[in-house]
C-alpha atoms as a PDB file:
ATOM      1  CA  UNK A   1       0.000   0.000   0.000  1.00  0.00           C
ATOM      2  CA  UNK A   2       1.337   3.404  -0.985  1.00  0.00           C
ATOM      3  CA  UNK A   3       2.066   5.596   1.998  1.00  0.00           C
ATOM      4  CA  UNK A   4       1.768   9.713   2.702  1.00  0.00           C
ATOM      5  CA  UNK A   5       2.600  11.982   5.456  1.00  0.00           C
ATOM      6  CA  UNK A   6       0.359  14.343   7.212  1.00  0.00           C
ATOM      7  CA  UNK A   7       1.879  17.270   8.883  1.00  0.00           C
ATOM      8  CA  UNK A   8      -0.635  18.840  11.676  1.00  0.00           C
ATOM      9  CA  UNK A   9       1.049  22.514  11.592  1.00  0.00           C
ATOM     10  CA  UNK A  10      -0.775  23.771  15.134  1.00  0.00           C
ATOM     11  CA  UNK A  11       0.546  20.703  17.168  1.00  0.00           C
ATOM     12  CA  UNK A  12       3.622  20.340  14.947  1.00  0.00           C
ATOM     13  CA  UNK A  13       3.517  16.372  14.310  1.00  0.00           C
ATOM     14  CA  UNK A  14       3.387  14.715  11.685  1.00  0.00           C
ATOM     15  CA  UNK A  15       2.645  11.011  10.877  1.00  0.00           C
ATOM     16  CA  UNK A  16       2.798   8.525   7.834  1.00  0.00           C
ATOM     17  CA  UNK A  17      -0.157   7.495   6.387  1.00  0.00           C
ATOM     18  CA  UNK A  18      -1.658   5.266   3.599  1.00  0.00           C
ATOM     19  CA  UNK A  19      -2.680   6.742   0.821  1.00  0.00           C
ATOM     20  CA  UNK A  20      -6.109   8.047   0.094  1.00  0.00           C
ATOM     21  CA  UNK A  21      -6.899   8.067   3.968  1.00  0.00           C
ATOM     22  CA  UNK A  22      -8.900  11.503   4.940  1.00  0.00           C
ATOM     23  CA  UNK A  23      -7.767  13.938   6.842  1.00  0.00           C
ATOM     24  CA  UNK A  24     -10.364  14.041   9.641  1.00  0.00           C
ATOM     25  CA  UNK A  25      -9.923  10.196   9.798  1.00  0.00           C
ATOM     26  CA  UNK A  26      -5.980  10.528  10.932  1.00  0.00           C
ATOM     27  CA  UNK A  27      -7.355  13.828  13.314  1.00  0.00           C
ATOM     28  CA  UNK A  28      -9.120  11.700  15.128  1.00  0.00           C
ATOM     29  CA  UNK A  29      -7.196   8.746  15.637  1.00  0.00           C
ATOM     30  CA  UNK A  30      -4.051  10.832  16.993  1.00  0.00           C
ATOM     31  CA  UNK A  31      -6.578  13.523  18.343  1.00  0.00           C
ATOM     32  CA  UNK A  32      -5.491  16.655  16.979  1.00  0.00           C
ATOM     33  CA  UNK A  33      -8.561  18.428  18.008  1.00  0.00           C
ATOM     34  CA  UNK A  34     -10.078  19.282  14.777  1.00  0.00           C
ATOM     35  CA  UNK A  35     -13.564  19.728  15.214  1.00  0.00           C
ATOM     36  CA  UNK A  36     -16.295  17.918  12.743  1.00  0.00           C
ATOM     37  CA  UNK A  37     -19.998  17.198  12.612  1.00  0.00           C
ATOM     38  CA  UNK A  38     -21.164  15.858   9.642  1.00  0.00           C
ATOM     39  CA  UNK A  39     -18.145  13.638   8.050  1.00  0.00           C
ATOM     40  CA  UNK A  40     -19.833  14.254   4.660  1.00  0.00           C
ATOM     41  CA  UNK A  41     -18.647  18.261   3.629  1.00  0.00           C
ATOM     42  CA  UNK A  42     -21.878  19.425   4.374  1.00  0.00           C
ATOM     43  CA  UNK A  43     -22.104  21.132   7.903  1.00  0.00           C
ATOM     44  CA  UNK A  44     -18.365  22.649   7.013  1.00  0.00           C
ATOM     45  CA  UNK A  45     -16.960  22.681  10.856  1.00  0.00           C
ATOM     46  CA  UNK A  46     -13.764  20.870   9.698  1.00  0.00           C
ATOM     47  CA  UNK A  47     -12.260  24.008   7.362  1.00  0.00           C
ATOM     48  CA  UNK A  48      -8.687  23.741   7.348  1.00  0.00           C
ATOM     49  CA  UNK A  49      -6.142  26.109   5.445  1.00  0.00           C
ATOM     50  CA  UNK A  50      -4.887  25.413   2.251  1.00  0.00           C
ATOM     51  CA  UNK A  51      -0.613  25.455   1.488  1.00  0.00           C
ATOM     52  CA  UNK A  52       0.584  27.680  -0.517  1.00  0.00           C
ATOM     53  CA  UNK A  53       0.839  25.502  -3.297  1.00  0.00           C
ATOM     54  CA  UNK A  54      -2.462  24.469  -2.994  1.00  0.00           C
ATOM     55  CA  UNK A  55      -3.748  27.374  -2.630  1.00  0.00           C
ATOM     56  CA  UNK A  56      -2.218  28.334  -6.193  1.00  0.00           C
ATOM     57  CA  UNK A  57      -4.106  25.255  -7.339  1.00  0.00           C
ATOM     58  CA  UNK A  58      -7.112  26.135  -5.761  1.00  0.00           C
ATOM     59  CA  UNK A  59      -6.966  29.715  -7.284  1.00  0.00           C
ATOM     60  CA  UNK A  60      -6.348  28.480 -10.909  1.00  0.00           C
ATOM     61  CA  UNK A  61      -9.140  26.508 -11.001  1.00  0.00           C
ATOM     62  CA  UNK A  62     -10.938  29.517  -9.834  1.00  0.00           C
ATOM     63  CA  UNK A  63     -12.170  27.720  -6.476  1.00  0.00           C
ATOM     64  CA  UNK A  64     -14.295  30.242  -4.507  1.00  0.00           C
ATOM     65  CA  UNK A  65     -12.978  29.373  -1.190  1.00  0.00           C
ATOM     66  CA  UNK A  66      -9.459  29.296   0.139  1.00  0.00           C
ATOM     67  CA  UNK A  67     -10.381  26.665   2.867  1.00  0.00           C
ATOM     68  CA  UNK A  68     -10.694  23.029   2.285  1.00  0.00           C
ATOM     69  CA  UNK A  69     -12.801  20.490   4.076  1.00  0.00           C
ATOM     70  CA  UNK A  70     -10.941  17.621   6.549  1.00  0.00           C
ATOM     71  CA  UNK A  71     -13.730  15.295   6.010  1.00  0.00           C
ATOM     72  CA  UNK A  72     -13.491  15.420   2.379  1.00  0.00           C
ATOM     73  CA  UNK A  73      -9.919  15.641   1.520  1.00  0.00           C
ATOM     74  CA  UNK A  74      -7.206  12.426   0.885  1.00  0.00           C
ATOM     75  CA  UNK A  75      -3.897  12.479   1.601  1.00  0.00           C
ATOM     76  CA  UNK A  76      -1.824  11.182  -1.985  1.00  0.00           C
ATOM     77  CA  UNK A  77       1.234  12.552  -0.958  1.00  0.00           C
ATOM     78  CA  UNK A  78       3.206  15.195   1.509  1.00  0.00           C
ATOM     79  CA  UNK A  79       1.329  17.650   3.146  1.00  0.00           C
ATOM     80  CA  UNK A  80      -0.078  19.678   5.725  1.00  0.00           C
ATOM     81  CA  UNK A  81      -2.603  21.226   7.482  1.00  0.00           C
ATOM     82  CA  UNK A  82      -3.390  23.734  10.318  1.00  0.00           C
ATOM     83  CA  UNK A  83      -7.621  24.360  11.418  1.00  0.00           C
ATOM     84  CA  UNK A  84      -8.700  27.143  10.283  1.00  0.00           C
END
């Protein structure tokens, strides 16, 4: 199984992953205290701030938010992520 690392930027760990796990799934098994409701990207309590590079991303595909939901997003490679 292909493996990823998730760096929590408020606590300042970070932890290898598989691949395609979601973010709010790792938060809560280490307990990083980001906060949820839902699980499904609808009730949006899980915003978490984009990197830089993603936020390029986000902006040239012309997202309208510069937040990204922990519930929603996998972890394919390195990166990392501080609540919003």
């Amino acid at each position: 199984m292909a493996k990823a690392k998730l760096t929590f930027e408020d606590i300042g760990v970070t932890v290898n992953v598989p691949a395609g796990i979601r973010v709010i799934d790792i938060s809560e098994k280490i307990g990083t205290g980001i906060i949820y409701g839902c699980r499904e990207g609808d009730c949006g309590t899980c915003l978490t701030e984009p990197s830089v590079l993603e936020r390029k991303v986000i902006e040239e595909n012309m997202a309208g938010r510069h937040n990204r939901l922990a519930c929603q997003a996998q972890i394919l490679g390195e990166c990392s992520v501080k609540p919003a």
